[in-house]
C-alpha atoms as a PDB file:
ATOM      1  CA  UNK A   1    -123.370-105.158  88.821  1.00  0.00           C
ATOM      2  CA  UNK A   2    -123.763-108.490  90.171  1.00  0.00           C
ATOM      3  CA  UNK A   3    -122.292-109.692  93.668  1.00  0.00           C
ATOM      4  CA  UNK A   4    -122.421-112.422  95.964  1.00  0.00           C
ATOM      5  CA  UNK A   5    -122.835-113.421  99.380  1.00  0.00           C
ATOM      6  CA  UNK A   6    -120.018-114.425 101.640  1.00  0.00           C
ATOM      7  CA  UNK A   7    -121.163-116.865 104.467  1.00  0.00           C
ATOM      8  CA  UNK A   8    -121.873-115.757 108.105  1.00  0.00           C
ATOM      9  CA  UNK A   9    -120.701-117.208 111.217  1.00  0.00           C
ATOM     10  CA  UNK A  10    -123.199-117.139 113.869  1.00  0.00           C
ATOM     11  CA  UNK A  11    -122.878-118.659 117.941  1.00  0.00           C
ATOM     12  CA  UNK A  12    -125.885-120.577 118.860  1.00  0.00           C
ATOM     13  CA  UNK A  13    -126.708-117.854 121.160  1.00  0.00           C
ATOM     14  CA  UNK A  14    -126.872-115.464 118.208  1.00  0.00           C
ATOM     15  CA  UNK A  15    -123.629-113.399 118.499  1.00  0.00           C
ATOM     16  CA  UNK A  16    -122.152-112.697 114.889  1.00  0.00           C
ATOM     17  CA  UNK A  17    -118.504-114.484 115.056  1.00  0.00           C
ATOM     18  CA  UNK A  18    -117.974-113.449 111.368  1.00  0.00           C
ATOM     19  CA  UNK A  19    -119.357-112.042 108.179  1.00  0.00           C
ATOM     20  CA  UNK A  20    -116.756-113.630 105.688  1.00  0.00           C
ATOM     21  CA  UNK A  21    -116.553-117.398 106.840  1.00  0.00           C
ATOM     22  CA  UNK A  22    -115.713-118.734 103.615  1.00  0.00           C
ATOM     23  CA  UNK A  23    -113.642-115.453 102.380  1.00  0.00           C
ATOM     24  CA  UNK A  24    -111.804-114.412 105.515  1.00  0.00           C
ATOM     25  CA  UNK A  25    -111.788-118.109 107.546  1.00  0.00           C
ATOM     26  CA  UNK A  26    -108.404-117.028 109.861  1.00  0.00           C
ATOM     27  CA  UNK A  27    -111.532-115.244 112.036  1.00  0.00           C
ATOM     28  CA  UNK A  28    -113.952-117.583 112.643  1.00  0.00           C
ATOM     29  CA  UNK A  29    -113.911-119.533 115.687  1.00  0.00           C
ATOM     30  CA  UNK A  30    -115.029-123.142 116.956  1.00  0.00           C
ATOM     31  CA  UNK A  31    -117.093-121.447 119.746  1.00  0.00           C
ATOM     32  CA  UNK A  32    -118.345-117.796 120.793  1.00  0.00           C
ATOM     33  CA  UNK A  33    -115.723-116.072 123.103  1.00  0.00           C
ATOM     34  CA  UNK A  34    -118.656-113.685 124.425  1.00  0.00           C
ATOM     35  CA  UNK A  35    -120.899-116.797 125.730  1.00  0.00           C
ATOM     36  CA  UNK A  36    -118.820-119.774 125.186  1.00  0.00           C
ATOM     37  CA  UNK A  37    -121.720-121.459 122.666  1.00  0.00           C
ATOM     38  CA  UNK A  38    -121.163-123.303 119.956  1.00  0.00           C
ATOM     39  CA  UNK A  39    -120.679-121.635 116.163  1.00  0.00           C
ATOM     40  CA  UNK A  40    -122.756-122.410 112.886  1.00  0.00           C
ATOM     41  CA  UNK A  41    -122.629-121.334 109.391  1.00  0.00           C
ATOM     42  CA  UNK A  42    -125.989-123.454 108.508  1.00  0.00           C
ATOM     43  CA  UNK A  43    -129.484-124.070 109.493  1.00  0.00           C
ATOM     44  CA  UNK A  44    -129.042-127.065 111.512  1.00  0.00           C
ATOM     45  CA  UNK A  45    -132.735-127.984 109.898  1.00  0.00           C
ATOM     46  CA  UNK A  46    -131.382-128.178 106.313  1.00  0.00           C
ATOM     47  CA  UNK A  47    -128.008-127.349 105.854  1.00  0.00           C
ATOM     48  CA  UNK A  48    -128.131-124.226 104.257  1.00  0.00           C
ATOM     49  CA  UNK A  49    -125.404-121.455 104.679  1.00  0.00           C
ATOM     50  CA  UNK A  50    -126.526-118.905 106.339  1.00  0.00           C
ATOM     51  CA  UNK A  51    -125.783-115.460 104.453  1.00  0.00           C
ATOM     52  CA  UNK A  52    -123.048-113.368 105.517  1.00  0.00           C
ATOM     53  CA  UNK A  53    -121.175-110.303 103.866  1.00  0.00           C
ATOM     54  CA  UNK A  54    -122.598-109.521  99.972  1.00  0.00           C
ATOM     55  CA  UNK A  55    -119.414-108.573  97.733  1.00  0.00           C
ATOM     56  CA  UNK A  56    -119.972-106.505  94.901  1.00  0.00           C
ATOM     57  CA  UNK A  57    -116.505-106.623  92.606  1.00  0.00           C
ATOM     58  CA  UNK A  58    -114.974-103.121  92.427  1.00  0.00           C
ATOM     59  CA  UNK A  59    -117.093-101.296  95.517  1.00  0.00           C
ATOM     60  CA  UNK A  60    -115.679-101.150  98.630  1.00  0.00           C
ATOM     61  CA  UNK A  61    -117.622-101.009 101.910  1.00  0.00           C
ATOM     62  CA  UNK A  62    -120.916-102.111 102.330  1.00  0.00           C
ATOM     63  CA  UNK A  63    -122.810-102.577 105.677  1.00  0.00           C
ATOM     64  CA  UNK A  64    -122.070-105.696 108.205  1.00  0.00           C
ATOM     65  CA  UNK A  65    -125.366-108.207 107.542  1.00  0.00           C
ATOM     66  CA  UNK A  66    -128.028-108.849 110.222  1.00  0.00           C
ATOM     67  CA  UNK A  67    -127.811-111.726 112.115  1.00  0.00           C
ATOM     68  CA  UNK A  68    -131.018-113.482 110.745  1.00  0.00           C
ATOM     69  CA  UNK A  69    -133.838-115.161 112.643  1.00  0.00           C
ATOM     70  CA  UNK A  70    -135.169-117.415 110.342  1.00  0.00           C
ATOM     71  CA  UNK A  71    -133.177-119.826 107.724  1.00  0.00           C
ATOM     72  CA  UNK A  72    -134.144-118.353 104.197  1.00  0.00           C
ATOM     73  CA  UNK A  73    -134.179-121.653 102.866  1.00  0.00           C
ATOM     74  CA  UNK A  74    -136.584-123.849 104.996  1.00  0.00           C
ATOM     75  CA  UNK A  75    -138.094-121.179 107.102  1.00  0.00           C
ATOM     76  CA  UNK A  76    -137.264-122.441 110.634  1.00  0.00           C
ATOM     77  CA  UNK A  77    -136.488-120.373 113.303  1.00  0.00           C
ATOM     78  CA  UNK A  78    -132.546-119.968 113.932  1.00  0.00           C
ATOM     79  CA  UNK A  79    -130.967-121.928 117.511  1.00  0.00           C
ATOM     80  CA  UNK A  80    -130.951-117.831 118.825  1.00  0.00           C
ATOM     81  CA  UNK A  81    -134.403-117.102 117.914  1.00  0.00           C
ATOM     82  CA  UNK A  82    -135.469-120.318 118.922  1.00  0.00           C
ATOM     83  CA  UNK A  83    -134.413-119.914 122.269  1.00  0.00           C
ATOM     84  CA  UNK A  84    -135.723-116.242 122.781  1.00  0.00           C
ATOM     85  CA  UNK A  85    -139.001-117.566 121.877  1.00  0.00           C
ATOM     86  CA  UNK A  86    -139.160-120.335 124.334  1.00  0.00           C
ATOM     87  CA  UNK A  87    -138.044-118.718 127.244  1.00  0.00           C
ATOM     88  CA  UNK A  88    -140.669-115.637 126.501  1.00  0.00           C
ATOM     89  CA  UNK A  89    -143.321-118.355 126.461  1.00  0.00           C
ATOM     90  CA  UNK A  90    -141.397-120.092 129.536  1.00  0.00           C
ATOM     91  CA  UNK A  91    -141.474-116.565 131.335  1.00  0.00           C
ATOM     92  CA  UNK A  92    -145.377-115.984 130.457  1.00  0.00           C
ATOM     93  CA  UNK A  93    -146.422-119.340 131.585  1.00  0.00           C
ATOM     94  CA  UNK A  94    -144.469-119.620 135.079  1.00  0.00           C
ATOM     95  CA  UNK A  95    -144.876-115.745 136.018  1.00  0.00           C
ATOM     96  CA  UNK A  96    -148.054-114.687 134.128  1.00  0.00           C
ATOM     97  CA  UNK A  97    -150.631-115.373 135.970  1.00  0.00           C
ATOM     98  CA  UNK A  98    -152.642-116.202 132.624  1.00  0.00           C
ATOM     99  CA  UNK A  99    -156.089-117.451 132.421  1.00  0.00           C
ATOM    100  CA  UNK A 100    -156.925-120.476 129.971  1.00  0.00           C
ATOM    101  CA  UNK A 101    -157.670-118.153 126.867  1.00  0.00           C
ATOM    102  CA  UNK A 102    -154.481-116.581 127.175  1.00  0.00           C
ATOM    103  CA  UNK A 103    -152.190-119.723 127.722  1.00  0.00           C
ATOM    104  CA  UNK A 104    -153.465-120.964 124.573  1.00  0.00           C
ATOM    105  CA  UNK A 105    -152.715-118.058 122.104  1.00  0.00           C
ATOM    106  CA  UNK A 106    -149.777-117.092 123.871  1.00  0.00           C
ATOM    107  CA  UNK A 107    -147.198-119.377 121.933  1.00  0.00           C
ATOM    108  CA  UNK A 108    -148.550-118.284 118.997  1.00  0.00           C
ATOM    109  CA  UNK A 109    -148.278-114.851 119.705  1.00  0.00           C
ATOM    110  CA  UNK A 110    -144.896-114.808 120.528  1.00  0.00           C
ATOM    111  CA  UNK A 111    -143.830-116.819 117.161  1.00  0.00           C
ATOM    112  CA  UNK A 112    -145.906-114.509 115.107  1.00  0.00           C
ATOM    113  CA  UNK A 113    -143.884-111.606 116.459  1.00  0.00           C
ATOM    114  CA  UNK A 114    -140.776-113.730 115.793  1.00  0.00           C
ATOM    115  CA  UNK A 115    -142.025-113.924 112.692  1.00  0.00           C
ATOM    116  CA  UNK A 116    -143.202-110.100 112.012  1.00  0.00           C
ATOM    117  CA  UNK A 117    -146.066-111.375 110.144  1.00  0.00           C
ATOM    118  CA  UNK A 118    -149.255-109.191 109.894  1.00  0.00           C
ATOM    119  CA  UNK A 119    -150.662-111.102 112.453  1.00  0.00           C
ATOM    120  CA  UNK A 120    -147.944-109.475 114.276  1.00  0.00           C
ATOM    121  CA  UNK A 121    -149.162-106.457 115.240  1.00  0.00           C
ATOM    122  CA  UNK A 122    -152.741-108.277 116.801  1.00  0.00           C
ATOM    123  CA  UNK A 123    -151.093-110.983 118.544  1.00  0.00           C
ATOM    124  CA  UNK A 124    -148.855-107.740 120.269  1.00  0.00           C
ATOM    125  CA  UNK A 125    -152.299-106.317 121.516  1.00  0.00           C
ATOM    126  CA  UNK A 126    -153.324-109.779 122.949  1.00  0.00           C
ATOM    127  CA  UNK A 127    -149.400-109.622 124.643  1.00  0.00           C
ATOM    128  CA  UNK A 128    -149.832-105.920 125.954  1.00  0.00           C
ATOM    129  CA  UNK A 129    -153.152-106.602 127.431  1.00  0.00           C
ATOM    130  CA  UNK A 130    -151.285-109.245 129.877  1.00  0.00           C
ATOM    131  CA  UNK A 131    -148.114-107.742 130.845  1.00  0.00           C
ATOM    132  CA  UNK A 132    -149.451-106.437 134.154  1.00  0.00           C
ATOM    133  CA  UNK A 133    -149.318-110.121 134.623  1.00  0.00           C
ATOM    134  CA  UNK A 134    -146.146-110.924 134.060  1.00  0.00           C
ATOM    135  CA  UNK A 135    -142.597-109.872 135.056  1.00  0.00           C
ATOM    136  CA  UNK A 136    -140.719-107.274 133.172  1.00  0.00           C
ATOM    137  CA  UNK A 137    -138.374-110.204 131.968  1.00  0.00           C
ATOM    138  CA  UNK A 138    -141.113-111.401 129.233  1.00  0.00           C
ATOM    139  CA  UNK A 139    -141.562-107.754 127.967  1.00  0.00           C
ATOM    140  CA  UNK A 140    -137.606-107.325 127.649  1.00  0.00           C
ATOM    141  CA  UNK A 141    -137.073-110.896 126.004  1.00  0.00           C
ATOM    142  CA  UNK A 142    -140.396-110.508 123.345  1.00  0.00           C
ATOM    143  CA  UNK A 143    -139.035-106.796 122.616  1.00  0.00           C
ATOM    144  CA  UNK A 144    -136.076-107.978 121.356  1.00  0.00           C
ATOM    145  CA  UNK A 145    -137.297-109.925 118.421  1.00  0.00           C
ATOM    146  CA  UNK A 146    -140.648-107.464 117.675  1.00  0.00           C
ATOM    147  CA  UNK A 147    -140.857-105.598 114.214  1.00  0.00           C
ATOM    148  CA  UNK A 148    -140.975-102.055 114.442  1.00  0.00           C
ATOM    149  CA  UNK A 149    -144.628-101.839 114.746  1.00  0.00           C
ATOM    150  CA  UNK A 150    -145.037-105.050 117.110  1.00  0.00           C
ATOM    151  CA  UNK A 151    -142.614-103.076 119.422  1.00  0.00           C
ATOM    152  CA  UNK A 152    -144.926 -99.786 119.174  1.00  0.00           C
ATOM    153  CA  UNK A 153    -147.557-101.947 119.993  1.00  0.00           C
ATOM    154  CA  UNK A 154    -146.290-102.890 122.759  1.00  0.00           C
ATOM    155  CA  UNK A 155    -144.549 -99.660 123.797  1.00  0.00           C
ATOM    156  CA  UNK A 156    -148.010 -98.186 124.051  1.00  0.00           C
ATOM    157  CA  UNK A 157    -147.522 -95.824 121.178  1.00  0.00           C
END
């Protein structure tokens, strides 16, 4: 059985406004009415939909999609994920305390954690080994977007 994807609604701030843009349009909304932010329903790098609800004919149910972090299409990171990573490298810079080695891996780091490449799970080593450096703040804001194992990593486990 075949199916197909409805389109998501998504505030700039990453809040999901609604799974079934095109399907169910009577609940989207122009901006988010948890942070006031602006709503898309495509990467604003290449226009491409982001992927919302996937519709199988004849089943019912089915589970509410992830908000994504990366456009499918062209790769780039999402407004949301965007901004998660810059203020993690914002917070690491200002309050870290980080020697020149450091400040010039960090950005990458972060965006391979973003990214949950296998790179990942090294650049959260590299991350762990300066949190004593750095306020809580960073740790909370880089957790949020780590794989599983990144976060484990990180978690000390």
């Amino acid at each position: 059985m075949s199916g197909t994807y409805d389109v998501q609604q998504v505030c700039e701030n990453g809040h999901q406004i609604n799974q079934c843009h095109r399907s169910q349009p009577q609940h989207s909304q122009k901006h988010c009415d948890k942070c006031g932010a602006k709503t898309i329903t495509k990467c604003p790098h290449c226009d491409c939909e982001i992927r919302g609800y996937y519709s199988v004919p004849g089943v019912i149910g089915g589970g509410r999609p992830d908000v994504p972090s990366h456009c499918r299409n062209c790769g780039s990171p999402y407004p949301w994920t965007e901004s998660k990573i810059i203020t993690a490298i914002r917070i690491f810079a200002e309050f870290g305390n980080l020697d020149d080695e450091e400040k010039k891996t960090i950005e990458q780091d972060i965006n391979n954690i973003a990214k949950d490449i296998p790179q990942a799970e090294l650049s959260a080593m590299r991350i762990k080994r300066i949190w004593d450096k750095c306020s809580n703040a960073g740790y909370e804001i880089v957790m949020e977007f780590a794989s599983r194992t990144a976060a484990k990593v990180l978690q000390g486990q």
